[in-house]
PDB file of N, CA and C in Angstrom:
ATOM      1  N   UNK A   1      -3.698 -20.403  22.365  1.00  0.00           N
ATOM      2  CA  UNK A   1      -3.537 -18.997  22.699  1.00  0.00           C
ATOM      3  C   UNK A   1      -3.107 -18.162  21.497  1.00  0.00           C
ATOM      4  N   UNK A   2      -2.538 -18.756  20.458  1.00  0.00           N
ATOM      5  CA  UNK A   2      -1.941 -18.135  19.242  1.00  0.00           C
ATOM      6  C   UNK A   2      -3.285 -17.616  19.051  1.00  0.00           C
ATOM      7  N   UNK A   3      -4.285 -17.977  18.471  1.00  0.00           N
ATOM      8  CA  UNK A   3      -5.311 -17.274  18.039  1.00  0.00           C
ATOM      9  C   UNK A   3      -6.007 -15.468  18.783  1.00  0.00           C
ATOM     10  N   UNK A   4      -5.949 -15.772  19.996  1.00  0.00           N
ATOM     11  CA  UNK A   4      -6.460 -14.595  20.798  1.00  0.00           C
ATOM     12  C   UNK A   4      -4.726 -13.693  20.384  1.00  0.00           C
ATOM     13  N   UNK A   5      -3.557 -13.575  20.098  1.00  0.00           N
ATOM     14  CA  UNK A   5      -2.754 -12.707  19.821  1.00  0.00           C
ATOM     15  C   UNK A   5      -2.808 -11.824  18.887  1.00  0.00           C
ATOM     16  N   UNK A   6      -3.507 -12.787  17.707  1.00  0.00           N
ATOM     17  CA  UNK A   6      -3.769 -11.933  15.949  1.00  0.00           C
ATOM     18  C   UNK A   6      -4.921 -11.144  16.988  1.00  0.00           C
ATOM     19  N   UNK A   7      -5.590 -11.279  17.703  1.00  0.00           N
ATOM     20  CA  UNK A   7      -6.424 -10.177  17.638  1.00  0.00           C
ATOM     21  C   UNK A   7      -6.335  -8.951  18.423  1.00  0.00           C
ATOM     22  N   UNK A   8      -5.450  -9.504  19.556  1.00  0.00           N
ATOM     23  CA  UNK A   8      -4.867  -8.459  20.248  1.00  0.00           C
ATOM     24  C   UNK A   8      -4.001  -7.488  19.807  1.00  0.00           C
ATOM     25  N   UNK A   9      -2.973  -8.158  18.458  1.00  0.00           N
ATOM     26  CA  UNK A   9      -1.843  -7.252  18.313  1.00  0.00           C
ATOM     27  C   UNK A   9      -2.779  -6.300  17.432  1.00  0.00           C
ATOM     28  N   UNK A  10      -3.276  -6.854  15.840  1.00  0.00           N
ATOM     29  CA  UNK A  10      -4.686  -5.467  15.518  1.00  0.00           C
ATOM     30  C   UNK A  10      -4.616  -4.579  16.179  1.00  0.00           C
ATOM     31  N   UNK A  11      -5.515  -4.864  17.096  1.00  0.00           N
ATOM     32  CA  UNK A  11      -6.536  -4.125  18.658  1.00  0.00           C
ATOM     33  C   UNK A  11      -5.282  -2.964  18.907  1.00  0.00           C
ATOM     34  N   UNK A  12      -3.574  -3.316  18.840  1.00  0.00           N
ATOM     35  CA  UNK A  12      -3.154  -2.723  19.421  1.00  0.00           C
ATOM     36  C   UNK A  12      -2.385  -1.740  18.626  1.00  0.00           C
ATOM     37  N   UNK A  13      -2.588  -2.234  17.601  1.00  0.00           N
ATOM     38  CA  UNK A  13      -2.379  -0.902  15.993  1.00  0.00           C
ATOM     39  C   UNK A  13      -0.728  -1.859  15.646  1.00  0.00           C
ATOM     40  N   UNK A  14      -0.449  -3.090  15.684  1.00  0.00           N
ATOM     41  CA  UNK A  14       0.501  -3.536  15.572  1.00  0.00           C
ATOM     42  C   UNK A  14       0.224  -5.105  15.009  1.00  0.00           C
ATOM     43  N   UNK A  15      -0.155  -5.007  13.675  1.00  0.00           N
ATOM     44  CA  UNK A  15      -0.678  -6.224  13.401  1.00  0.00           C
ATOM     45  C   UNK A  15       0.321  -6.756  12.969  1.00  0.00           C
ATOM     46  N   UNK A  16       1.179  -6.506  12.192  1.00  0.00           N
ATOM     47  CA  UNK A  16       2.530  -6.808  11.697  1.00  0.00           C
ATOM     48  C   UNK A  16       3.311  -8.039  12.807  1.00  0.00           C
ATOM     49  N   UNK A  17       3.060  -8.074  14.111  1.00  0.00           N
ATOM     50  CA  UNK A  17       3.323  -8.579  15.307  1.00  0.00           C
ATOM     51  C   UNK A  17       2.715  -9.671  15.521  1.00  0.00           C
ATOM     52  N   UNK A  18       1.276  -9.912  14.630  1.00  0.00           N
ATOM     53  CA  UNK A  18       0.479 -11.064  14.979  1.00  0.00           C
ATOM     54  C   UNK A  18       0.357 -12.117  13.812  1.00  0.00           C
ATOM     55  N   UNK A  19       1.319 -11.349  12.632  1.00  0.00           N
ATOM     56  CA  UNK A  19       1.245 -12.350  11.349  1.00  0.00           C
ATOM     57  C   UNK A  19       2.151 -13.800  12.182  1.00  0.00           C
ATOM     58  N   UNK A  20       2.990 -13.744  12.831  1.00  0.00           N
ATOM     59  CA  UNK A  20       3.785 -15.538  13.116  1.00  0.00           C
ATOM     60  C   UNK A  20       2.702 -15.937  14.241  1.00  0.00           C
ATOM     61  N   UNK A  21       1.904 -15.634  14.929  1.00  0.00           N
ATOM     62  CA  UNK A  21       0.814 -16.263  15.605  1.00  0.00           C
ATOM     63  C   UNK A  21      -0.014 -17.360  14.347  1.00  0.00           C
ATOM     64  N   UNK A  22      -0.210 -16.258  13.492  1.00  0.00           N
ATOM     65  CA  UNK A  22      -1.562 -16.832  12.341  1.00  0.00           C
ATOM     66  C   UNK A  22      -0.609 -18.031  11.937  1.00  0.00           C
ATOM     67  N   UNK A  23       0.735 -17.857  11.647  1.00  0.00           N
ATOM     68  CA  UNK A  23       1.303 -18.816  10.757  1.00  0.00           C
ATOM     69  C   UNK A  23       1.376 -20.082  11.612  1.00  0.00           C
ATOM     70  N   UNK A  24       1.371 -20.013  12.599  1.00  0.00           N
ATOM     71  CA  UNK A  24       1.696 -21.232  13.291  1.00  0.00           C
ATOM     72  C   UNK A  24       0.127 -22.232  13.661  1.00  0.00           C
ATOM     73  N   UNK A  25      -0.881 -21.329  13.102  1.00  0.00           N
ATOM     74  CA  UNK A  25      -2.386 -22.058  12.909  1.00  0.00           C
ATOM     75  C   UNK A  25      -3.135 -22.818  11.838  1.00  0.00           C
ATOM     76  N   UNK A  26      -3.211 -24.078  12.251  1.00  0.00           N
ATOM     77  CA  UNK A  26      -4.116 -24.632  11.364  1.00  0.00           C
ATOM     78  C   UNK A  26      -5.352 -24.498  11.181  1.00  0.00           C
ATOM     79  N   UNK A  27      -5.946 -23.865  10.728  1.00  0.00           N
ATOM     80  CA  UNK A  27      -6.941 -23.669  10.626  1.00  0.00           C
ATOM     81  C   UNK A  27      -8.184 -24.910  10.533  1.00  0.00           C
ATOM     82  N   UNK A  28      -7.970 -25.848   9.995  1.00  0.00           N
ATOM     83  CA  UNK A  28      -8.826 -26.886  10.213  1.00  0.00           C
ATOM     84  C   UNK A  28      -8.459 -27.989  11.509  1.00  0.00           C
ATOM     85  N   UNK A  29      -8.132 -27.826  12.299  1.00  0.00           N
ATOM     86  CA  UNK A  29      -7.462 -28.299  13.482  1.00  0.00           C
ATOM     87  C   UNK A  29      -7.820 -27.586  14.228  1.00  0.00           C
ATOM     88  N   UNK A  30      -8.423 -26.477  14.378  1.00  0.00           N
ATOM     89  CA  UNK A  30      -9.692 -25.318  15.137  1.00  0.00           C
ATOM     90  C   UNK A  30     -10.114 -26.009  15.821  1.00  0.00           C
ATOM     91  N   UNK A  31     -10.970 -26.892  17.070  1.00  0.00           N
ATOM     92  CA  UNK A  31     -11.836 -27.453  17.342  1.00  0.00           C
ATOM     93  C   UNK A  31     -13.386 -27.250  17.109  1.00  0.00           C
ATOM     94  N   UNK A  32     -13.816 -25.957  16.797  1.00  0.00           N
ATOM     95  CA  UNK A  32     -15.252 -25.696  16.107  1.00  0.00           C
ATOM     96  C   UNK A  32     -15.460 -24.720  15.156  1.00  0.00           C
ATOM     97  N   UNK A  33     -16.435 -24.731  14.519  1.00  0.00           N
ATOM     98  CA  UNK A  33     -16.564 -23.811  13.697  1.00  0.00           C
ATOM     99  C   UNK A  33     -16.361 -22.241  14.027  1.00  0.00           C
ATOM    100  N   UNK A  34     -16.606 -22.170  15.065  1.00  0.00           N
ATOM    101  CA  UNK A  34     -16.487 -20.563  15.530  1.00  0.00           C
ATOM    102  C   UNK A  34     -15.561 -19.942  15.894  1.00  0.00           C
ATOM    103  N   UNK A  35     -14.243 -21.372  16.401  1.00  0.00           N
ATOM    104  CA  UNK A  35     -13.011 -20.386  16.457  1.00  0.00           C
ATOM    105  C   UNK A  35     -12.417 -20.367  15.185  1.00  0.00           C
ATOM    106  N   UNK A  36     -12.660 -21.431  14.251  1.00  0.00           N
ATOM    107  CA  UNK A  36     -11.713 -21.211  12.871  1.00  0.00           C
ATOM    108  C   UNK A  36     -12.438 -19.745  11.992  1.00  0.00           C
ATOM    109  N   UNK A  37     -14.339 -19.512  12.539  1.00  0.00           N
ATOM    110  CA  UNK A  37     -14.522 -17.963  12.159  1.00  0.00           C
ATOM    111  C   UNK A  37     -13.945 -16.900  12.474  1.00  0.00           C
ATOM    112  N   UNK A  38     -13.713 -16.974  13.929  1.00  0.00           N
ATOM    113  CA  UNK A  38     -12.666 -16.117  14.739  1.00  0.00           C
ATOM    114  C   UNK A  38     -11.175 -15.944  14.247  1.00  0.00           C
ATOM    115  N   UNK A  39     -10.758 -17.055  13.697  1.00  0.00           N
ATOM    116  CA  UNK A  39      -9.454 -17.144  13.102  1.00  0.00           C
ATOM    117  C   UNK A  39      -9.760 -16.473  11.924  1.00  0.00           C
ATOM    118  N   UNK A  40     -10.561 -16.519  10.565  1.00  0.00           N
ATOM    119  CA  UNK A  40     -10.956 -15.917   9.758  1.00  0.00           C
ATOM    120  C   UNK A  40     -10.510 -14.774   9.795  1.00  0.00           C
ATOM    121  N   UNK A  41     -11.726 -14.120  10.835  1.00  0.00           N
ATOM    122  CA  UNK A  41     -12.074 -12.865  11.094  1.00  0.00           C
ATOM    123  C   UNK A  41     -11.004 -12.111  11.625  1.00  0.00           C
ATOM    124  N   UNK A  42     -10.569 -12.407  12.329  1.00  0.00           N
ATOM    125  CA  UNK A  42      -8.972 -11.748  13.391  1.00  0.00           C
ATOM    126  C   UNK A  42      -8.032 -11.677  11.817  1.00  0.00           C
ATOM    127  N   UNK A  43      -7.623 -12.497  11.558  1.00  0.00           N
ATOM    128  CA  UNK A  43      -6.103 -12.907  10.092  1.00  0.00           C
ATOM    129  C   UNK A  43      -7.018 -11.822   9.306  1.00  0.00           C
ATOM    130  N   UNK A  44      -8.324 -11.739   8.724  1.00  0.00           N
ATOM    131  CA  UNK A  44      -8.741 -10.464   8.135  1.00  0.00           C
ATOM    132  C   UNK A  44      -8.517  -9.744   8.197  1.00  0.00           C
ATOM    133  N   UNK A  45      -9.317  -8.933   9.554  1.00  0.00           N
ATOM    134  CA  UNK A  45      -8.669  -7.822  10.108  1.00  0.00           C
ATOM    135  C   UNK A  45      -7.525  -7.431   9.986  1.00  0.00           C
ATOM    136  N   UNK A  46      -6.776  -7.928  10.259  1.00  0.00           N
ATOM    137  CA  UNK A  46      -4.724  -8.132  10.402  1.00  0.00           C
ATOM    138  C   UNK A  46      -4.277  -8.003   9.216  1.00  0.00           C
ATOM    139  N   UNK A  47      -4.424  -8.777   8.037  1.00  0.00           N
ATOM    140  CA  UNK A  47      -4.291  -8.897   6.703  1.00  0.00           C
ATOM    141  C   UNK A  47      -4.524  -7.450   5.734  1.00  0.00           C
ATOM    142  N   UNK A  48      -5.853  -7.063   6.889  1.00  0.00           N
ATOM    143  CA  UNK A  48      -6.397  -5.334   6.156  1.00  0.00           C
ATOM    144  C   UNK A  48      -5.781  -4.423   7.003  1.00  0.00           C
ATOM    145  N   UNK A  49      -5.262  -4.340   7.766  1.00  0.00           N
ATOM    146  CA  UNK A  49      -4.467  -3.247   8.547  1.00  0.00           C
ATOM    147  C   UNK A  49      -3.082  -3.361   7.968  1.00  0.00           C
ATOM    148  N   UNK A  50      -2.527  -4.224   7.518  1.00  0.00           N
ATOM    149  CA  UNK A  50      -1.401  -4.547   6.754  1.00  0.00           C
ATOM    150  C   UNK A  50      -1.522  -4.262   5.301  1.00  0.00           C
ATOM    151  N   UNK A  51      -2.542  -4.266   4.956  1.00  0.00           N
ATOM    152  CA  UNK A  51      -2.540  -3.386   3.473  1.00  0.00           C
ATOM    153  C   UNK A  51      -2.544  -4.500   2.421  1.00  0.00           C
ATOM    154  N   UNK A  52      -3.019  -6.081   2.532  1.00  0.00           N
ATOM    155  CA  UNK A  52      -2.935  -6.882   1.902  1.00  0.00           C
ATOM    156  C   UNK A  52      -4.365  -7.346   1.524  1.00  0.00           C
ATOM    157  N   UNK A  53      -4.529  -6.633   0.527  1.00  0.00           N
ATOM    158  CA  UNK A  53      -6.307  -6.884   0.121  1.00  0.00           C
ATOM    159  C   UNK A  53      -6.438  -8.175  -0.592  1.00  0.00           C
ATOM    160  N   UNK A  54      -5.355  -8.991  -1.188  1.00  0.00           N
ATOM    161  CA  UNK A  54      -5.681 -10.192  -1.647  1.00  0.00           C
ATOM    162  C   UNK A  54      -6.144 -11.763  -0.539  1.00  0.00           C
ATOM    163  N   UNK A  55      -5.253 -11.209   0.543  1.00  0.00           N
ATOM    164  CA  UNK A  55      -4.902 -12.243   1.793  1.00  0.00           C
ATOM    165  C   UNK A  55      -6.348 -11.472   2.823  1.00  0.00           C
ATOM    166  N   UNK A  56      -6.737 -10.890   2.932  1.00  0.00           N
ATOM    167  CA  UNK A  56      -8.056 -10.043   3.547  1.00  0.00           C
ATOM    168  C   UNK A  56      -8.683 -10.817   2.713  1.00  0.00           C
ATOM    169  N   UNK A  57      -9.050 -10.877   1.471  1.00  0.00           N
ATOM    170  CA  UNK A  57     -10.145 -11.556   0.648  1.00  0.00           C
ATOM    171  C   UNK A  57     -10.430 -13.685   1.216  1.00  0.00           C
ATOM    172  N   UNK A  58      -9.155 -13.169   0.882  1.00  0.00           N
ATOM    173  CA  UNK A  58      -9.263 -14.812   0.792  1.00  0.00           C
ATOM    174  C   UNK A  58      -9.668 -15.666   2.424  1.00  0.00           C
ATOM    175  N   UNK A  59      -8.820 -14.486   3.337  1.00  0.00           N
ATOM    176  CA  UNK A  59      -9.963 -14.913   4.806  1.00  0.00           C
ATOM    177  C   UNK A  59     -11.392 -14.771   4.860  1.00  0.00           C
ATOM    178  N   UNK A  60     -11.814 -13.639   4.176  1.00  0.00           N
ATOM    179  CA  UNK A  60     -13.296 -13.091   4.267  1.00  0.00           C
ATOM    180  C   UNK A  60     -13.689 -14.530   3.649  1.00  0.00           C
ATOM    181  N   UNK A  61     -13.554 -14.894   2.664  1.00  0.00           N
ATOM    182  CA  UNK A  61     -13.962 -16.308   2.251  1.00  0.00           C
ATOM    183  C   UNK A  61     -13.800 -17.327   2.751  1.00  0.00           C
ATOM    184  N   UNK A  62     -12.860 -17.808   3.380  1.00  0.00           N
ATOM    185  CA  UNK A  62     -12.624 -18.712   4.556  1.00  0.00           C
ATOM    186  C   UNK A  62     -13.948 -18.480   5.499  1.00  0.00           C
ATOM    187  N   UNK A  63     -13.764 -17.488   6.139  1.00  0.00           N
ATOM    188  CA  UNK A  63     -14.746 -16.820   6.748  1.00  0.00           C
ATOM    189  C   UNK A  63     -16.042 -17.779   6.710  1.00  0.00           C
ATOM    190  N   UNK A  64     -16.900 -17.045   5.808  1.00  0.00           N
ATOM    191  CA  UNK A  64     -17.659 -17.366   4.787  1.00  0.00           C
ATOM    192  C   UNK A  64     -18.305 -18.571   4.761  1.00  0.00           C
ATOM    193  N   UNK A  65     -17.280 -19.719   4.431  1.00  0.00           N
ATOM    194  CA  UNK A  65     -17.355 -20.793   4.466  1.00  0.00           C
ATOM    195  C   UNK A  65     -17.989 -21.483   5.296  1.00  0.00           C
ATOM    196  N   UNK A  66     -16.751 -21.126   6.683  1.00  0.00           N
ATOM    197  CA  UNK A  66     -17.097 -22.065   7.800  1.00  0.00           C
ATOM    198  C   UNK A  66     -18.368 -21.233   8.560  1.00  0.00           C
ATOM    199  N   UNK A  67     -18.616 -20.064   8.530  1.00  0.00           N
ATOM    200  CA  UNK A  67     -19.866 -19.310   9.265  1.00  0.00           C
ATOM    201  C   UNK A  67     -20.309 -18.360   8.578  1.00  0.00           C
ATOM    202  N   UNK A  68     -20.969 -18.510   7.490  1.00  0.00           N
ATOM    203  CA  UNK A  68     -21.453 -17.497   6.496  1.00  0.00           C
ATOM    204  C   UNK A  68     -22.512 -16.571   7.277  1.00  0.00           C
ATOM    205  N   UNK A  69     -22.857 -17.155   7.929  1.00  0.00           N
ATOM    206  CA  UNK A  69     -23.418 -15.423   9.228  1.00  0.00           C
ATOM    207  C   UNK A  69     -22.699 -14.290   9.602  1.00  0.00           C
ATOM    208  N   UNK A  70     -21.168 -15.045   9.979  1.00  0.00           N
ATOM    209  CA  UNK A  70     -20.294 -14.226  10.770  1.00  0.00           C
ATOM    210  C   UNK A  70     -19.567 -12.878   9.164  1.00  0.00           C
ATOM    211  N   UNK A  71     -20.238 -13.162   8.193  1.00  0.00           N
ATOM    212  CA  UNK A  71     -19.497 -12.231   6.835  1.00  0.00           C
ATOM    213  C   UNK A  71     -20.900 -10.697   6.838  1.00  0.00           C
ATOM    214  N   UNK A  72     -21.465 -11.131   7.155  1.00  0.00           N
ATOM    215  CA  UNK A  72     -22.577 -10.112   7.406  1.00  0.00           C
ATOM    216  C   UNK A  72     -22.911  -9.543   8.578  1.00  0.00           C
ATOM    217  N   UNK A  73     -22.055  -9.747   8.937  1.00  0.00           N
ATOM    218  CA  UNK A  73     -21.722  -8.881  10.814  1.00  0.00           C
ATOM    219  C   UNK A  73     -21.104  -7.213  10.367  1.00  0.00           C
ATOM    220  N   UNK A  74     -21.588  -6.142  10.587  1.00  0.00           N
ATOM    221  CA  UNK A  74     -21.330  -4.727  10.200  1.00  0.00           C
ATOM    222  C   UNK A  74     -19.635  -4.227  10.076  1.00  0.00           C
ATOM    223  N   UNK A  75     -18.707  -5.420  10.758  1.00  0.00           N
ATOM    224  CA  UNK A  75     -17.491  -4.983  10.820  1.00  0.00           C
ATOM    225  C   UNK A  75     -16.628  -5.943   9.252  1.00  0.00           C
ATOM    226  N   UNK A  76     -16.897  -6.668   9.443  1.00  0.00           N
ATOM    227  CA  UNK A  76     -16.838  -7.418   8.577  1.00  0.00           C
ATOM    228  C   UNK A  76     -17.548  -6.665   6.417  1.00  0.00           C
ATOM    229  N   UNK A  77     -18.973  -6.597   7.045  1.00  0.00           N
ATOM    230  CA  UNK A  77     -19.422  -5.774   5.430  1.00  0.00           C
ATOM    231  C   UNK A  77     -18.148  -4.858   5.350  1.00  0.00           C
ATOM    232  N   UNK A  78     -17.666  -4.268   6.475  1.00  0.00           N
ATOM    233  CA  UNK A  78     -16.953  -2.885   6.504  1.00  0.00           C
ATOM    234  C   UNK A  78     -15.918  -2.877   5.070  1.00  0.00           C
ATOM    235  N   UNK A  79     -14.874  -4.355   5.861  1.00  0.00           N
ATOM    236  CA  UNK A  79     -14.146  -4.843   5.890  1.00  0.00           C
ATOM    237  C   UNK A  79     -14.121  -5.003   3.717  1.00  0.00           C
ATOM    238  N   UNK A  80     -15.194  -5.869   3.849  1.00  0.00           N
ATOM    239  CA  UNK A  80     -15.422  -5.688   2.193  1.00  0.00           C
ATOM    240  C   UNK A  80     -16.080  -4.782   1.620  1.00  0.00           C
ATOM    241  N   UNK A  81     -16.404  -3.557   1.687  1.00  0.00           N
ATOM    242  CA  UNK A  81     -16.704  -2.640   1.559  1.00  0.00           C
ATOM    243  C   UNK A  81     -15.231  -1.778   0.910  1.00  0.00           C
ATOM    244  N   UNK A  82     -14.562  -2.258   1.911  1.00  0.00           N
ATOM    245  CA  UNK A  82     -12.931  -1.298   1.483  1.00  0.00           C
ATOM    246  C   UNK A  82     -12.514  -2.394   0.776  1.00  0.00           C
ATOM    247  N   UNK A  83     -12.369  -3.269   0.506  1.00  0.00           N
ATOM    248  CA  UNK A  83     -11.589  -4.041  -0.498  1.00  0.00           C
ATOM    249  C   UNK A  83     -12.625  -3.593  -1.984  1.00  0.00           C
ATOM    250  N   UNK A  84     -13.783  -3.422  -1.565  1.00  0.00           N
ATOM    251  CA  UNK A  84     -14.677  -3.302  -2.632  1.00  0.00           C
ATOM    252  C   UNK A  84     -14.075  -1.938  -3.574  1.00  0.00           C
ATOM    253  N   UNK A  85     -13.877  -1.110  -3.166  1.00  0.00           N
ATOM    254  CA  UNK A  85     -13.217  -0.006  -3.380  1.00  0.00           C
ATOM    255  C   UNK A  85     -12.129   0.627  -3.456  1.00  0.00           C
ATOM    256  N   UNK A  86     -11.369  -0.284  -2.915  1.00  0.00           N
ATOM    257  CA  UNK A  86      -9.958  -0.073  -3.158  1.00  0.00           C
ATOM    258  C   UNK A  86      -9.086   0.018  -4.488  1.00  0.00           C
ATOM    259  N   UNK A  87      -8.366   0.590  -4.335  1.00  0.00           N
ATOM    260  CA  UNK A  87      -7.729   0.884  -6.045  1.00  0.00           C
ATOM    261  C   UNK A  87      -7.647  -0.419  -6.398  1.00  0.00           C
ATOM    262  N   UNK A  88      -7.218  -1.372  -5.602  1.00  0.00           N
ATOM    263  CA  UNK A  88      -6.209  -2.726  -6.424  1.00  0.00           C
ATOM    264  C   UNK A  88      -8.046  -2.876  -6.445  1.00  0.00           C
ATOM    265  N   UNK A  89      -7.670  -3.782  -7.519  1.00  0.00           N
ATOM    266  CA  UNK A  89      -9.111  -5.323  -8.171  1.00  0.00           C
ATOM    267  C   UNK A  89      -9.036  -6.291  -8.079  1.00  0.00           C
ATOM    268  N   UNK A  90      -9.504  -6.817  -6.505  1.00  0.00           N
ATOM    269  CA  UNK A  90      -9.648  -8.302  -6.151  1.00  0.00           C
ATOM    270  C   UNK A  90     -10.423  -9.143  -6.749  1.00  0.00           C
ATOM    271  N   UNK A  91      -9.960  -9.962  -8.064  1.00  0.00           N
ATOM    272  CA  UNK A  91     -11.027 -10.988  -7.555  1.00  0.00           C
ATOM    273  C   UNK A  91     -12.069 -11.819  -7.225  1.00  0.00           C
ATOM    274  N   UNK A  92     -13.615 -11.706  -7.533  1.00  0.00           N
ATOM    275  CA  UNK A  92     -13.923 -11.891  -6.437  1.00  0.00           C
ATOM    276  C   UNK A  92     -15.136 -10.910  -5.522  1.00  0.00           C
ATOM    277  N   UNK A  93     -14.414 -10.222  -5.215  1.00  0.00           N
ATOM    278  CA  UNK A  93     -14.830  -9.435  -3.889  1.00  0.00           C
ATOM    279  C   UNK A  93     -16.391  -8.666  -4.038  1.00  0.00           C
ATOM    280  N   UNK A  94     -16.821  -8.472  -5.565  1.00  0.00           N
ATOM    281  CA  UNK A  94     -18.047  -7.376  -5.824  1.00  0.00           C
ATOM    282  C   UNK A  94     -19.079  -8.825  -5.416  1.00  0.00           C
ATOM    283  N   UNK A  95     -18.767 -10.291  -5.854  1.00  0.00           N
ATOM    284  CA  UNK A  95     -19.804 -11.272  -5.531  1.00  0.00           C
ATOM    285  C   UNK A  95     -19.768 -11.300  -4.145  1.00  0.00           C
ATOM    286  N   UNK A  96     -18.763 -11.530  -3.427  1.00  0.00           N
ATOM    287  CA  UNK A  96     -18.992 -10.954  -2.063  1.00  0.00           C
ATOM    288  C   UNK A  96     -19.609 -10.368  -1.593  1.00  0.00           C
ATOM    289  N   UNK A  97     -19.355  -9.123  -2.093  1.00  0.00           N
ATOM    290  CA  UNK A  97     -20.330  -7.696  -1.540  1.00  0.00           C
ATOM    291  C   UNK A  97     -21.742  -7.774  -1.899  1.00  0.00           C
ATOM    292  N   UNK A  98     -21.981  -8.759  -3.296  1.00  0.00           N
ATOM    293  CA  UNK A  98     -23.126  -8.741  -3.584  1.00  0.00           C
ATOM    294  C   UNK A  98     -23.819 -10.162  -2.720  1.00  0.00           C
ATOM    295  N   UNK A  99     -23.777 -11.070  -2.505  1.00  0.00           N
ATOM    296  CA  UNK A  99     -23.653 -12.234  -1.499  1.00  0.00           C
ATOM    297  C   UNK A  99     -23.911 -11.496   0.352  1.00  0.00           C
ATOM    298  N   UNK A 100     -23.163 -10.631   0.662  1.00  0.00           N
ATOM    299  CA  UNK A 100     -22.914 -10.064   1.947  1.00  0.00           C
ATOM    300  C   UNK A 100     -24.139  -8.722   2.197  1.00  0.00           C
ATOM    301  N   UNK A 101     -24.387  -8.145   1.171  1.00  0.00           N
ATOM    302  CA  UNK A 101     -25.797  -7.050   1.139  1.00  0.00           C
ATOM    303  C   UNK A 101     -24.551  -5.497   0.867  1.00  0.00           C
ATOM    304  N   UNK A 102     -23.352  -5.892   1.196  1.00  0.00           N
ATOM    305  CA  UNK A 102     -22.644  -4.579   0.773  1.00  0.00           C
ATOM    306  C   UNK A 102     -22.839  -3.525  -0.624  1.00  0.00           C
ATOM    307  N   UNK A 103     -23.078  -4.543  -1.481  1.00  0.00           N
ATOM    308  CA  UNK A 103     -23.034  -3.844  -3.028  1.00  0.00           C
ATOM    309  C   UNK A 103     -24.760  -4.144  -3.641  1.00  0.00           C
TER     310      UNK A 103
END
């Protein structure tokens, strides 16, 4: 159930609330590929509403990994789109964008 919370608290403009959900997840202990994308994707989200473009990156790549479909989903480009542009310099992130169709 930890997993469905990171995405609820987001959802609820209170992500700050869903960072000890994420912490208490293993991520490779997921049972399939699609919830550890879901885990990805949610800790992303959460990570970018929190203002942490290094920890956003490094899920988008997680991401990536385990479901490199799920990084080219329109919320997601979004997602690196604003890290793409963001003052700080991830990294990283323009091969992303260029990898993802963003850049």
């Amino acid at each position: 159930m930890d997993l469905y919370w990171i995405g609820v608290h987001t959802a609820l403009g209170t992500p700050d609330e869903g960072v000890p959900y994420a912490a208490r997840i293993v991520p490779g202990q997921l049972p399939t590929a699609e919830r550890r994308a879901r885990y990805g994707t949610d800790c992303a989200r959460m990570w970018h509403r929190l203002g942490a473009h290094r920890k956003t990156f490094t899920l988008l790549r997680f991401t990536e990994q385990v479901a490199p479909e799920e990084v080219r989903r329109p919320a997601l480009r979004a997602l690196t789109a604003d890290l793409l542009y963001a003052p700080v310099t991830v990294p990283g992130v323009r091969e992303l964008a260029a990898r993802t169709g963003v850049a």
